[in-house]
PDB file of N, CA and C in Angstrom:
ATOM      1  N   UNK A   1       0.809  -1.176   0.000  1.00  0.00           N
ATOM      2  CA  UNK A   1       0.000   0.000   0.000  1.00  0.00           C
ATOM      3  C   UNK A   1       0.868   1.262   0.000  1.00  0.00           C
ATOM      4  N   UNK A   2       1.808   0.841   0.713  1.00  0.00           N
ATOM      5  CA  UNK A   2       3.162   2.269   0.804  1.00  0.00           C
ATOM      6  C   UNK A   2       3.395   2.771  -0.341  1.00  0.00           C
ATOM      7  N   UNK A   3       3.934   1.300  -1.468  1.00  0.00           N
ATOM      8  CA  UNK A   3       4.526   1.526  -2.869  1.00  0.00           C
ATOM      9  C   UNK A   3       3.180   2.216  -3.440  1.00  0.00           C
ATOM     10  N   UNK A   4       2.432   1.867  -3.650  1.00  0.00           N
ATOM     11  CA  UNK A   4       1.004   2.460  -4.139  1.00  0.00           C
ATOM     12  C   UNK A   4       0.216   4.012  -3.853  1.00  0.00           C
ATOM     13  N   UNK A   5       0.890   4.201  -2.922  1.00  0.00           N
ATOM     14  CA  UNK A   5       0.442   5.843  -2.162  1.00  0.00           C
ATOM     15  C   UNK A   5       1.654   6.348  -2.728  1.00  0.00           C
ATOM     16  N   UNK A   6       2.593   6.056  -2.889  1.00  0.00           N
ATOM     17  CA  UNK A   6       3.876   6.556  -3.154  1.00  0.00           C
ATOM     18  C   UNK A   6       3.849   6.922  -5.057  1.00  0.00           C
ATOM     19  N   UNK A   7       4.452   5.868  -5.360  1.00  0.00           N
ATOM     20  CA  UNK A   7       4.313   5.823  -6.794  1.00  0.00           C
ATOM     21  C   UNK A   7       3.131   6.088  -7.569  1.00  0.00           C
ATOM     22  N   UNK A   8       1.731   5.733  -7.330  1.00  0.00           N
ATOM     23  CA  UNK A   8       0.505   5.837  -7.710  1.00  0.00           C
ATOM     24  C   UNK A   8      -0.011   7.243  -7.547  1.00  0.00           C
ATOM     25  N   UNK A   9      -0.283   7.447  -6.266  1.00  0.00           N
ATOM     26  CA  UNK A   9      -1.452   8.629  -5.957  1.00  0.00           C
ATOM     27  C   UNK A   9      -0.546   9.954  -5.064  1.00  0.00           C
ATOM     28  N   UNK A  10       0.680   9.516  -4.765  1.00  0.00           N
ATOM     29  CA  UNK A  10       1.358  11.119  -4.568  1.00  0.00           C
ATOM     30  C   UNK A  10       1.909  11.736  -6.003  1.00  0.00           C
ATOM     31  N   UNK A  11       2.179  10.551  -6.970  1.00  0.00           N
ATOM     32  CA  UNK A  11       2.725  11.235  -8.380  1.00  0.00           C
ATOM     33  C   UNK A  11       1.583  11.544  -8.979  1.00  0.00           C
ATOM     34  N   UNK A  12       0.457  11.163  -8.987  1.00  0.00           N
ATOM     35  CA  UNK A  12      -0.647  11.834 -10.207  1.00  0.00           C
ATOM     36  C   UNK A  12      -1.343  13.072  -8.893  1.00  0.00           C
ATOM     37  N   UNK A  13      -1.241  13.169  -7.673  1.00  0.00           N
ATOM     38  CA  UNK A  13      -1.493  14.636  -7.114  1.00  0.00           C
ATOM     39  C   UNK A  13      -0.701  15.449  -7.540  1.00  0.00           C
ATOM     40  N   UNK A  14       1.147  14.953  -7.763  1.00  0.00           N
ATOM     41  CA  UNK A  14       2.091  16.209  -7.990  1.00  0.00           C
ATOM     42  C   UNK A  14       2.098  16.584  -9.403  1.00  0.00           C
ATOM     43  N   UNK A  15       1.360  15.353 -10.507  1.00  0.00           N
ATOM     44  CA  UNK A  15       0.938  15.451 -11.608  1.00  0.00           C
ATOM     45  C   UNK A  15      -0.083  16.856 -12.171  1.00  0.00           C
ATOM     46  N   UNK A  16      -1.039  16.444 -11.203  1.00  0.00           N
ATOM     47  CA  UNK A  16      -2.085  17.524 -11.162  1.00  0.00           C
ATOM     48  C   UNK A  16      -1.889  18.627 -10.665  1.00  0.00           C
ATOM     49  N   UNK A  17      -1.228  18.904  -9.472  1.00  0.00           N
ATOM     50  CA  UNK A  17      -0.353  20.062  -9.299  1.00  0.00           C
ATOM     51  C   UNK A  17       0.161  20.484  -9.820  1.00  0.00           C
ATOM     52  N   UNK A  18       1.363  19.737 -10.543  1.00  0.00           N
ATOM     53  CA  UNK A  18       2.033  20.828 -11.752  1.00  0.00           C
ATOM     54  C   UNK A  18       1.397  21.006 -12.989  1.00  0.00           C
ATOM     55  N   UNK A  19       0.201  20.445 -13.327  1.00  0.00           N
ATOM     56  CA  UNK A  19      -0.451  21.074 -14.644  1.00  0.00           C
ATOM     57  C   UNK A  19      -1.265  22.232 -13.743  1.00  0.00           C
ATOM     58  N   UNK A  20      -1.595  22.029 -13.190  1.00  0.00           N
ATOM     59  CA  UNK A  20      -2.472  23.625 -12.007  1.00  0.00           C
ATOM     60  C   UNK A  20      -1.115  24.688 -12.066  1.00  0.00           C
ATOM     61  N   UNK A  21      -0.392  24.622 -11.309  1.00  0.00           N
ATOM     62  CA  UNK A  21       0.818  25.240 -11.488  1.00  0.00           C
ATOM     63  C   UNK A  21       1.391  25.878 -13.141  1.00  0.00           C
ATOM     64  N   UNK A  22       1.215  25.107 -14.001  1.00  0.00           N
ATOM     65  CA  UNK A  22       1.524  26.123 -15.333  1.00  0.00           C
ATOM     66  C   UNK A  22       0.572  26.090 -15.508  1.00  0.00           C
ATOM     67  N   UNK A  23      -0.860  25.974 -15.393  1.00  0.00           N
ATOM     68  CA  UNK A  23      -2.267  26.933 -16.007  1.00  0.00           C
ATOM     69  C   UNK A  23      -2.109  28.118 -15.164  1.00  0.00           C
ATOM     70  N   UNK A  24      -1.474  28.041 -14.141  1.00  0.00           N
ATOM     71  CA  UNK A  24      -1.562  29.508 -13.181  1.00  0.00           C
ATOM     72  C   UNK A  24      -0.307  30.286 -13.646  1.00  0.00           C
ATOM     73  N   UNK A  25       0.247  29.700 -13.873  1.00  0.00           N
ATOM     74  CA  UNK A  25       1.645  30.278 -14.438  1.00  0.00           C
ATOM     75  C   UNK A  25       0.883  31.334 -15.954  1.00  0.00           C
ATOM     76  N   UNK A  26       0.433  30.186 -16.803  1.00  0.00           N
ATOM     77  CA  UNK A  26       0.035  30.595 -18.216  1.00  0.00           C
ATOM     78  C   UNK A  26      -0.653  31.896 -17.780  1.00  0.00           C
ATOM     79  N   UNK A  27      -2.068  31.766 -17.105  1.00  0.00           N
ATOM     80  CA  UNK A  27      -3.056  32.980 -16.576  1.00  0.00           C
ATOM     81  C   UNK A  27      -2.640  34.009 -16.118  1.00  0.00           C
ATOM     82  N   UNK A  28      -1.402  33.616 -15.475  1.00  0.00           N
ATOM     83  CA  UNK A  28      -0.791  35.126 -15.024  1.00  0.00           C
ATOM     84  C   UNK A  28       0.012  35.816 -15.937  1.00  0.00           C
ATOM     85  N   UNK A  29       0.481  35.039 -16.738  1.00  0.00           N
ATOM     86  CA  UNK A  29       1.428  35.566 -18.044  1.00  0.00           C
ATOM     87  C   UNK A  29       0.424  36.448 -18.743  1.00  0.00           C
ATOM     88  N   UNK A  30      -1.055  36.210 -18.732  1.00  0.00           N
ATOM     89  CA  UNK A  30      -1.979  36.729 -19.974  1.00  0.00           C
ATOM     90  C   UNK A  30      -2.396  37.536 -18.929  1.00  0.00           C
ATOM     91  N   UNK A  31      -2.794  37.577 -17.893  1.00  0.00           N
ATOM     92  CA  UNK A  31      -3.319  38.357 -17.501  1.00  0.00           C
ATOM     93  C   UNK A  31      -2.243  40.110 -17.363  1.00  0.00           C
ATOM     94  N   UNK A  32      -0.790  39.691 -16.951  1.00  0.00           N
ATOM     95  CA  UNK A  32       0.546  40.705 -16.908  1.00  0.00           C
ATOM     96  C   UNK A  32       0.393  41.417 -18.219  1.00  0.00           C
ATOM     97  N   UNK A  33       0.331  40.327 -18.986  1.00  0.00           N
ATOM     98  CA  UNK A  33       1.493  40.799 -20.625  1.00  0.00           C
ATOM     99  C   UNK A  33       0.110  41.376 -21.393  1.00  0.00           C
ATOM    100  N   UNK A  34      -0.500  40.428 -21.744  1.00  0.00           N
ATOM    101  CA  UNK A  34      -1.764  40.502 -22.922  1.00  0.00           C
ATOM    102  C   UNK A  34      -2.809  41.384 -22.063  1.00  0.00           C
ATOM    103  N   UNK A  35      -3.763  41.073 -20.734  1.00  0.00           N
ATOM    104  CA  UNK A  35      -4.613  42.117 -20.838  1.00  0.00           C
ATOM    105  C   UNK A  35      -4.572  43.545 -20.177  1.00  0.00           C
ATOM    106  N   UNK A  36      -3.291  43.474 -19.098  1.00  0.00           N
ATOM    107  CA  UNK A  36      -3.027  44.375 -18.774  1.00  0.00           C
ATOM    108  C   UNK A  36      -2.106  45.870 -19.835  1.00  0.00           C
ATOM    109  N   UNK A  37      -1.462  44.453 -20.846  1.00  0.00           N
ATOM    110  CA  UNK A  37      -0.666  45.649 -21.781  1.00  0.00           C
ATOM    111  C   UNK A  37      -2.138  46.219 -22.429  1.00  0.00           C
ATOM    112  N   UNK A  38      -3.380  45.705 -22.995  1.00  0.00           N
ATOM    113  CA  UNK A  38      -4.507  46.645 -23.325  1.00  0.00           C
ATOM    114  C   UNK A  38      -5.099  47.433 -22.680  1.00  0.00           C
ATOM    115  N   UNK A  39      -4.951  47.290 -21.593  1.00  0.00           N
ATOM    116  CA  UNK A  39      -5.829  48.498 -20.822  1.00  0.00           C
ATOM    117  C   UNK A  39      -4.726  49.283 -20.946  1.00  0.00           C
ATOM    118  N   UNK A  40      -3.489  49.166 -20.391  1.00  0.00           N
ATOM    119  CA  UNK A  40      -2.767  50.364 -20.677  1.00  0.00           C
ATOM    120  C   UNK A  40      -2.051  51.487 -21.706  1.00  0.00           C
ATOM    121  N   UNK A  41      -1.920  50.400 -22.725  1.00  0.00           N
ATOM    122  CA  UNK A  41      -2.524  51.320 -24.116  1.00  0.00           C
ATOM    123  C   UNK A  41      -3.667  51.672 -24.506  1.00  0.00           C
ATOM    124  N   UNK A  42      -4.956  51.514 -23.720  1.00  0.00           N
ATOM    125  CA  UNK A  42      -6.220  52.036 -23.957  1.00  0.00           C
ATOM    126  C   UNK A  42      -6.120  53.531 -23.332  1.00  0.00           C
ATOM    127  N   UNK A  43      -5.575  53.091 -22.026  1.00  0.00           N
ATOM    128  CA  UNK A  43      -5.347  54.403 -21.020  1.00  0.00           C
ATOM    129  C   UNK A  43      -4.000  55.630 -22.229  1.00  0.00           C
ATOM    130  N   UNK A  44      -3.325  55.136 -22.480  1.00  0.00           N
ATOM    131  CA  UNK A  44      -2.651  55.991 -22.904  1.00  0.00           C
ATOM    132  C   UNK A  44      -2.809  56.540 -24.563  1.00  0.00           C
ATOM    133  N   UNK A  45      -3.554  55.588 -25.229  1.00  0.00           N
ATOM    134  CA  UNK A  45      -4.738  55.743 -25.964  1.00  0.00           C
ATOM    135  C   UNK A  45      -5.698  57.379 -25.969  1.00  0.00           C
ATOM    136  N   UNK A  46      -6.471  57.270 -24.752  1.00  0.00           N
ATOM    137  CA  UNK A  46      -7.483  57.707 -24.316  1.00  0.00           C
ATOM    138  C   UNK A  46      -6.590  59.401 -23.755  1.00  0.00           C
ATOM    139  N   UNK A  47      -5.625  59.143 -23.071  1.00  0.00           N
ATOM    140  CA  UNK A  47      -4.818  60.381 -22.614  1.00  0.00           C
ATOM    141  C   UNK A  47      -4.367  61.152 -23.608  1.00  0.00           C
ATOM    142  N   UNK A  48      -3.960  60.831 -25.065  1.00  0.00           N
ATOM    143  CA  UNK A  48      -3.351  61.646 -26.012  1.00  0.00           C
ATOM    144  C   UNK A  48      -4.772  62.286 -26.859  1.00  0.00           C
ATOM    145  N   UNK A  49      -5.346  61.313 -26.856  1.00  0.00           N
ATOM    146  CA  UNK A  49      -7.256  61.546 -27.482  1.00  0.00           C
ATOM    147  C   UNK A  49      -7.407  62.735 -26.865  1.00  0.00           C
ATOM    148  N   UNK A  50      -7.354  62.965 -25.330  1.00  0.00           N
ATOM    149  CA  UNK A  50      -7.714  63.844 -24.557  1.00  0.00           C
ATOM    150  C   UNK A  50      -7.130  65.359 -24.764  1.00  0.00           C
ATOM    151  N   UNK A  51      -5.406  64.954 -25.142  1.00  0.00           N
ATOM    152  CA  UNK A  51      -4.571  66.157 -25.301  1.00  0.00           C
ATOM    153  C   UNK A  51      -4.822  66.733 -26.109  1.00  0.00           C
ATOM    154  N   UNK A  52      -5.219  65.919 -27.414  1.00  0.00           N
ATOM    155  CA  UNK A  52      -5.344  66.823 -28.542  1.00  0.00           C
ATOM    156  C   UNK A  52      -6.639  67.323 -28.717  1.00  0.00           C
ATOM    157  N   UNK A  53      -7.716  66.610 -28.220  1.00  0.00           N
ATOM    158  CA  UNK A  53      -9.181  67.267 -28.125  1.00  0.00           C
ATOM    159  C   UNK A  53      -9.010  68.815 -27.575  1.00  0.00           C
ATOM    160  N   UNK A  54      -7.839  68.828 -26.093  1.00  0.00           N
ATOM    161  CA  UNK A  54      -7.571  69.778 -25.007  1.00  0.00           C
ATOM    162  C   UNK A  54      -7.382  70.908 -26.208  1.00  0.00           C
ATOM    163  N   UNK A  55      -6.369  70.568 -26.823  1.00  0.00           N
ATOM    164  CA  UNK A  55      -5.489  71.606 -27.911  1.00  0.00           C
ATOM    165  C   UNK A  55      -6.061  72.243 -28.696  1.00  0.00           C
ATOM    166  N   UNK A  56      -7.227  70.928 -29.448  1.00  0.00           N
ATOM    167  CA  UNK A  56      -7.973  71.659 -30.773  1.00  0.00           C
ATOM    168  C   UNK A  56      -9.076  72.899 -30.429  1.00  0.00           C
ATOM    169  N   UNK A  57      -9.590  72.480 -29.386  1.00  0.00           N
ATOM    170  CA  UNK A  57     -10.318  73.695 -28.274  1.00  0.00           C
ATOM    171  C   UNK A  57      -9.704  74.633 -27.942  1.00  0.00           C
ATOM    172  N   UNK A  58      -8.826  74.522 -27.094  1.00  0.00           N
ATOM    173  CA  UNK A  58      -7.738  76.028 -27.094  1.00  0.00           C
ATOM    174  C   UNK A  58      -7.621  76.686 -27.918  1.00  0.00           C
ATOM    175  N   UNK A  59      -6.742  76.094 -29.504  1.00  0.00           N
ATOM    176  CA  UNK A  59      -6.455  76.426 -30.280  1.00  0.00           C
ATOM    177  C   UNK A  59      -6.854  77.042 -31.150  1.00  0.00           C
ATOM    178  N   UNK A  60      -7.914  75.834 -31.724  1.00  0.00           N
ATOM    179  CA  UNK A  60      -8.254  76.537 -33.227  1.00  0.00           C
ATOM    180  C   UNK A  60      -9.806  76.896 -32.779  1.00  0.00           C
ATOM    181  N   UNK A  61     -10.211  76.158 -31.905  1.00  0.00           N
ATOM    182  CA  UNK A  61     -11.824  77.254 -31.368  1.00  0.00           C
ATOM    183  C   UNK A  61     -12.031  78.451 -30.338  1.00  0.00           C
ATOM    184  N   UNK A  62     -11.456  78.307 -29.395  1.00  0.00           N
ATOM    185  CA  UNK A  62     -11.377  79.412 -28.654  1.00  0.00           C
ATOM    186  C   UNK A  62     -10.363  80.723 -29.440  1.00  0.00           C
ATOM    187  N   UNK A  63      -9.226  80.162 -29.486  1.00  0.00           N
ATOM    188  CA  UNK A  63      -8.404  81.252 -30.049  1.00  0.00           C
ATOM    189  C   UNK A  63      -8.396  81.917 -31.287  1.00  0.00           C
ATOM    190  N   UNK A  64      -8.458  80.805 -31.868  1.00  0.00           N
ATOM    191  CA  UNK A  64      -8.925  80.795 -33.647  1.00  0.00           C
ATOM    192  C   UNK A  64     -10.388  81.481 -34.259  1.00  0.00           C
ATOM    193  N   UNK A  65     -11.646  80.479 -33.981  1.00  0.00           N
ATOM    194  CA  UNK A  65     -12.730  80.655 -34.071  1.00  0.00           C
ATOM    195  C   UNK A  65     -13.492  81.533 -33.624  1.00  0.00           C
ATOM    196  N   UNK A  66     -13.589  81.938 -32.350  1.00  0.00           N
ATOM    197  CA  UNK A  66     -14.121  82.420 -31.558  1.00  0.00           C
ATOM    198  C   UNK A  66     -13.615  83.986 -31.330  1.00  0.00           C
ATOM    199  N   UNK A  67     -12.138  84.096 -30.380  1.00  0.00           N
ATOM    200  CA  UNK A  67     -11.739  85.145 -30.673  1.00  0.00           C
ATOM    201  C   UNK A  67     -11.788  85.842 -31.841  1.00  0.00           C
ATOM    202  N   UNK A  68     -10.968  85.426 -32.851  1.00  0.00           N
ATOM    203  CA  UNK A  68     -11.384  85.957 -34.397  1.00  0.00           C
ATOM    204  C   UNK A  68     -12.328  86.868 -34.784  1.00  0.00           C
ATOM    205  N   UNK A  69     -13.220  85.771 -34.368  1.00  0.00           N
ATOM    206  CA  UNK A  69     -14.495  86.061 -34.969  1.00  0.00           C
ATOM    207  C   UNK A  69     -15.133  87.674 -34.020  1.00  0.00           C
ATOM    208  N   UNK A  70     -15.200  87.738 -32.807  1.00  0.00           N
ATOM    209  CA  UNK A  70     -15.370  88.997 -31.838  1.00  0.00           C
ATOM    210  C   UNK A  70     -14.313  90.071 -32.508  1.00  0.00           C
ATOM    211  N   UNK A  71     -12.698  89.622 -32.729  1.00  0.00           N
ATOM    212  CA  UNK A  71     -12.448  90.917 -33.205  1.00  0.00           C
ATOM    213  C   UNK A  71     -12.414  91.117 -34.371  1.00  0.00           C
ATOM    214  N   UNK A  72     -12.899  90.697 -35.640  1.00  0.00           N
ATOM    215  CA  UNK A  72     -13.733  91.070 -36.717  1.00  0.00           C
ATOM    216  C   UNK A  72     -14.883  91.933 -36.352  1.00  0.00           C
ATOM    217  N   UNK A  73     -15.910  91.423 -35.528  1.00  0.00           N
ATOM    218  CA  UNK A  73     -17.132  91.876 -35.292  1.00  0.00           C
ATOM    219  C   UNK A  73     -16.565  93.105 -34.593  1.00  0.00           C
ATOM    220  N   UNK A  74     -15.819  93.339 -33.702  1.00  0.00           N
ATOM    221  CA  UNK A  74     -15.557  94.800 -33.272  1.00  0.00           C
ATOM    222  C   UNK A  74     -15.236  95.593 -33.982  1.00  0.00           C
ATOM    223  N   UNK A  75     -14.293  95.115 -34.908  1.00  0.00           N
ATOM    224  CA  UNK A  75     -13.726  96.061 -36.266  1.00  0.00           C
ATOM    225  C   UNK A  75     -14.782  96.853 -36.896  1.00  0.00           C
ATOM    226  N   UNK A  76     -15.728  95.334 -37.283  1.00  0.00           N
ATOM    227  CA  UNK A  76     -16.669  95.820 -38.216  1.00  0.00           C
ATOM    228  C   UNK A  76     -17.862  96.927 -36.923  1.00  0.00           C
ATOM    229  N   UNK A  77     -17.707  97.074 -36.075  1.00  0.00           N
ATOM    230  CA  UNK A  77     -18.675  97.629 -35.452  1.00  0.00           C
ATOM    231  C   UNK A  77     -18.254  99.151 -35.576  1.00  0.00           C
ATOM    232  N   UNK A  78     -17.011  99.002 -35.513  1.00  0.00           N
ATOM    233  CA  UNK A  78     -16.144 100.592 -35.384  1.00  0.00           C
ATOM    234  C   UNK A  78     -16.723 101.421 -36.277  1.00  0.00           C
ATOM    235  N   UNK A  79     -16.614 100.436 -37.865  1.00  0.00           N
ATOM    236  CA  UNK A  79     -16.707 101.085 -38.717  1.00  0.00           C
ATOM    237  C   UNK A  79     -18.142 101.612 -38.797  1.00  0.00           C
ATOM    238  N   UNK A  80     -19.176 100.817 -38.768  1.00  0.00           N
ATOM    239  CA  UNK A  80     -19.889 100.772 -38.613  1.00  0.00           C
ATOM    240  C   UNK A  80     -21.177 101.713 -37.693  1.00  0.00           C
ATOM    241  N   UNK A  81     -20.259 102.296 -37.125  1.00  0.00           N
ATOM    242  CA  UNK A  81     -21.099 103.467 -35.579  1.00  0.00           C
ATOM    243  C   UNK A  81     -20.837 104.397 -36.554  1.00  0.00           C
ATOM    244  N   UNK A  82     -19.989 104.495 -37.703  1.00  0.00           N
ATOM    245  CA  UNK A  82     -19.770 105.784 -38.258  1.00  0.00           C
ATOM    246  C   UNK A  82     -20.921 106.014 -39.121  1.00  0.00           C
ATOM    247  N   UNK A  83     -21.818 105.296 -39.969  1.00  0.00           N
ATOM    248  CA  UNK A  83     -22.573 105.314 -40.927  1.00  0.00           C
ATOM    249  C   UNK A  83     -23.882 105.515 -39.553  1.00  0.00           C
ATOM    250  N   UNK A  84     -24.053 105.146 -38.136  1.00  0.00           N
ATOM    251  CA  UNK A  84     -25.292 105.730 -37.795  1.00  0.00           C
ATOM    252  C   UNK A  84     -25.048 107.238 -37.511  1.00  0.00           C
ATOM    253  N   UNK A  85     -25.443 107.822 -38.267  1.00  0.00           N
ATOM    254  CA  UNK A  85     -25.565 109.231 -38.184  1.00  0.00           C
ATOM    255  C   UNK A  85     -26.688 109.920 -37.247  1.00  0.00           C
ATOM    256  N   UNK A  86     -27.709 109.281 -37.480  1.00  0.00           N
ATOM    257  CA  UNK A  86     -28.926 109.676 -36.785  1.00  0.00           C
ATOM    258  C   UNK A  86     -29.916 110.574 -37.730  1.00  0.00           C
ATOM    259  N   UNK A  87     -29.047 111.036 -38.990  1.00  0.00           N
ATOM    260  CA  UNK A  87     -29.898 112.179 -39.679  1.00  0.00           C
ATOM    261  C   UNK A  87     -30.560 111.055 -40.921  1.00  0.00           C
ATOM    262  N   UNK A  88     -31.414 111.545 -40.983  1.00  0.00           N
ATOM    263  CA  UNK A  88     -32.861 110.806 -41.903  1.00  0.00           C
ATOM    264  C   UNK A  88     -32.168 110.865 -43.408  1.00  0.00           C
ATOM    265  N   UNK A  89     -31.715 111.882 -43.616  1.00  0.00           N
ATOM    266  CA  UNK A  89     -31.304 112.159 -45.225  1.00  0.00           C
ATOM    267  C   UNK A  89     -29.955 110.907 -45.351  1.00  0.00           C
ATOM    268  N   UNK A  90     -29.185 110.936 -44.646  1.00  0.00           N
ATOM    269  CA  UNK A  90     -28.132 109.855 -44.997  1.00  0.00           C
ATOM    270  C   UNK A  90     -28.615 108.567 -44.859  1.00  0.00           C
ATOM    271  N   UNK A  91     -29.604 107.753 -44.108  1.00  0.00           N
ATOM    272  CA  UNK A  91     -30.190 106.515 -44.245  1.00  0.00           C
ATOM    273  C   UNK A  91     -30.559 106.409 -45.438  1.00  0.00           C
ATOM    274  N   UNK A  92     -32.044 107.109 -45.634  1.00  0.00           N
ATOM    275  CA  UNK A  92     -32.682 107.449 -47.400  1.00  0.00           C
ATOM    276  C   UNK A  92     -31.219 107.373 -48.289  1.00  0.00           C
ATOM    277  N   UNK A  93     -30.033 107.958 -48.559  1.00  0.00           N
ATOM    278  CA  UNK A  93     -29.246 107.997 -49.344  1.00  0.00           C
ATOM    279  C   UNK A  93     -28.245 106.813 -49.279  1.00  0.00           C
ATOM    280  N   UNK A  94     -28.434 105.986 -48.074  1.00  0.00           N
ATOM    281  CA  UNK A  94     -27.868 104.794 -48.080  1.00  0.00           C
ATOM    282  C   UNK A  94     -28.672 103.535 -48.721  1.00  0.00           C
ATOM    283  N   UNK A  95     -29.975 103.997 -48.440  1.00  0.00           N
ATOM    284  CA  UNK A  95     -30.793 102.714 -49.294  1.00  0.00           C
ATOM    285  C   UNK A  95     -31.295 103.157 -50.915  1.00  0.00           C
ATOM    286  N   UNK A  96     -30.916 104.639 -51.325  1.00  0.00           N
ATOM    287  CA  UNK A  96     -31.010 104.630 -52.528  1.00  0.00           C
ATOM    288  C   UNK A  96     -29.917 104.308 -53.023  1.00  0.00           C
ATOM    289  N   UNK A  97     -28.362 103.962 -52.427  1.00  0.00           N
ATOM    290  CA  UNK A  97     -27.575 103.632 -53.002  1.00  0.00           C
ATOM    291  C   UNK A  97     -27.287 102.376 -53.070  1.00  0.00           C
ATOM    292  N   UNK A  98     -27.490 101.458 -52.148  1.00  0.00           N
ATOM    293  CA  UNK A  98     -28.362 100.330 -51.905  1.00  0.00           C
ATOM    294  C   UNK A  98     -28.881  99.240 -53.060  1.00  0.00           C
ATOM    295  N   UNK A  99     -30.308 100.216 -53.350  1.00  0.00           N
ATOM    296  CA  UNK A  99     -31.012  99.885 -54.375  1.00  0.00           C
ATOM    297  C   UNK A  99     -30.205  99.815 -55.881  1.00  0.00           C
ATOM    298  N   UNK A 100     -29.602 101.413 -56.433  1.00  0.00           N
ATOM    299  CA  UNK A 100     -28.799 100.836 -57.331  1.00  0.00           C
ATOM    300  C   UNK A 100     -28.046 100.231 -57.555  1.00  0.00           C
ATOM    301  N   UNK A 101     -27.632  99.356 -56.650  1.00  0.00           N
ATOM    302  CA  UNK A 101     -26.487  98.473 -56.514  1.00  0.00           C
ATOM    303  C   UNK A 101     -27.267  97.435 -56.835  1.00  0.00           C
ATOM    304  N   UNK A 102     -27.638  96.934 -56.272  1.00  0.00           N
ATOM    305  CA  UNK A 102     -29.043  95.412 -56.318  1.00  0.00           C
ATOM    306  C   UNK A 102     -29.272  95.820 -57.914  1.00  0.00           C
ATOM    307  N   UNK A 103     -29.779  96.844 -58.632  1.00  0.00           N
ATOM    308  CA  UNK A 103     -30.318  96.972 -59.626  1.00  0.00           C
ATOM    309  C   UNK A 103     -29.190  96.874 -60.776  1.00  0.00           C
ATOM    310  N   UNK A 104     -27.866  97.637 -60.396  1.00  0.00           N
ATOM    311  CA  UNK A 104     -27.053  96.926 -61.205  1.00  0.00           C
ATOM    312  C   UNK A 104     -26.142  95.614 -61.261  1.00  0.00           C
ATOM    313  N   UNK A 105     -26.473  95.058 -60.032  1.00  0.00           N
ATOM    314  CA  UNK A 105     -25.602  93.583 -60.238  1.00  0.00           C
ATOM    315  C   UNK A 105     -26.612  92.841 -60.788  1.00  0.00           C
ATOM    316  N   UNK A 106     -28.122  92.934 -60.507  1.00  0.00           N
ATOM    317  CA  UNK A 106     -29.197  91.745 -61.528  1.00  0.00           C
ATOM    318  C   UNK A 106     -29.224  92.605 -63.352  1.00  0.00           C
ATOM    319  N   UNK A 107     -28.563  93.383 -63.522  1.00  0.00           N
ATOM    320  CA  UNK A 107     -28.703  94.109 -65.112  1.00  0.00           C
ATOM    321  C   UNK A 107     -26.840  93.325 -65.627  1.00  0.00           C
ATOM    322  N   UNK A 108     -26.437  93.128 -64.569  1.00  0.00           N
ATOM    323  CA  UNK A 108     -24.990  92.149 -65.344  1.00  0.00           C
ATOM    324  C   UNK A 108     -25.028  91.191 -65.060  1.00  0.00           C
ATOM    325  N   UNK A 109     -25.814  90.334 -64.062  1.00  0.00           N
ATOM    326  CA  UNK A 109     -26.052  88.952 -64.172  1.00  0.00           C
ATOM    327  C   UNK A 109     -27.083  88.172 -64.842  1.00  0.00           C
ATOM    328  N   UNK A 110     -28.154  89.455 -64.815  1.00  0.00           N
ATOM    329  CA  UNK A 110     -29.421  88.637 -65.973  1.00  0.00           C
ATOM    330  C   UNK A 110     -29.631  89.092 -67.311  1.00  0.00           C
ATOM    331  N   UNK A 111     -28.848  90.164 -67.272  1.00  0.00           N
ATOM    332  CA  UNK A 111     -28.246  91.015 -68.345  1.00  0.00           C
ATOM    333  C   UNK A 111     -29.698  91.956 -69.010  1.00  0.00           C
ATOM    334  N   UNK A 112     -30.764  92.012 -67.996  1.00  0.00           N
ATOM    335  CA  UNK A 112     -31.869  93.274 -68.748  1.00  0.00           C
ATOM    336  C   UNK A 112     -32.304  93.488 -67.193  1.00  0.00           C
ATOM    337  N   UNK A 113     -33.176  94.500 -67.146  1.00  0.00           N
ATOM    338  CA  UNK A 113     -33.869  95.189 -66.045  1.00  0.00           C
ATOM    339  C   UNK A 113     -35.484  94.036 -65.488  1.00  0.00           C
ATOM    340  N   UNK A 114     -35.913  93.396 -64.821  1.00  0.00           N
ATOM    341  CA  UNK A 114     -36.549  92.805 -64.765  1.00  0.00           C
ATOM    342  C   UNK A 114     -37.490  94.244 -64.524  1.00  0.00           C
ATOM    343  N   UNK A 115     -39.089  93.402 -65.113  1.00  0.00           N
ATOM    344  CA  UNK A 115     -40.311  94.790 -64.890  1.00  0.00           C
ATOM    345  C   UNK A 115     -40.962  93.834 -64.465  1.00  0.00           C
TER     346      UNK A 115
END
């Protein structure tokens, strides 16, 4: 029974142990190498995604887009306070000049006077 506990059933426990032993071995290899290296190129992935989202906002919308665009609109406002006069005769002479304008860009694009 000695030889038999011995040779028999302590070698197929240390059998089974060491295939347990490299499946745990294997699992930890995949779990280190393979799924941990994806999350952490997801993470660092996700961090540069972030930087440049950070940038394109700074950059080209806030600074670019946005600002821009306000100091255009101030420019154009400058100019713009100058033509309100307040006097009646220069409005009237702004929309009769206006009008011939409209009247001569449709006489060179449709090439006659529409009636």
């Amino acid at each position: 029974m000695n030889w038999i506990e011995k040779n028999i059933f302590d070698r197929a426990v240390q059998f089974i142990g060491l295939i347990g032993f490299t499946i745990c071995g294997i699992s930890k290899w995949w779990d280190d190498v393979i799924i941990d290296g994806i999350v952490r190129f997801t993470a660092h992935a996700s961090i540069a995604l972030c930087g440049l989202a950070k940038t394109t906002d700074e950059k080209v919308i806030d600074h670019g887009i946005v600002r821009n665009t306000a100091k255009y609109v101030m420019r154009a406002g400058v100019h713009l306070r100058k033509v309100q006069t307040g006097v009646i005769e220069n409005y009237a002479l702004y929309s009769l000049a206006g009008a011939i304008i409209i009247l001569l860009i449709m006489i060179i694009m449709v090439g006659v006077l529409p009636l």
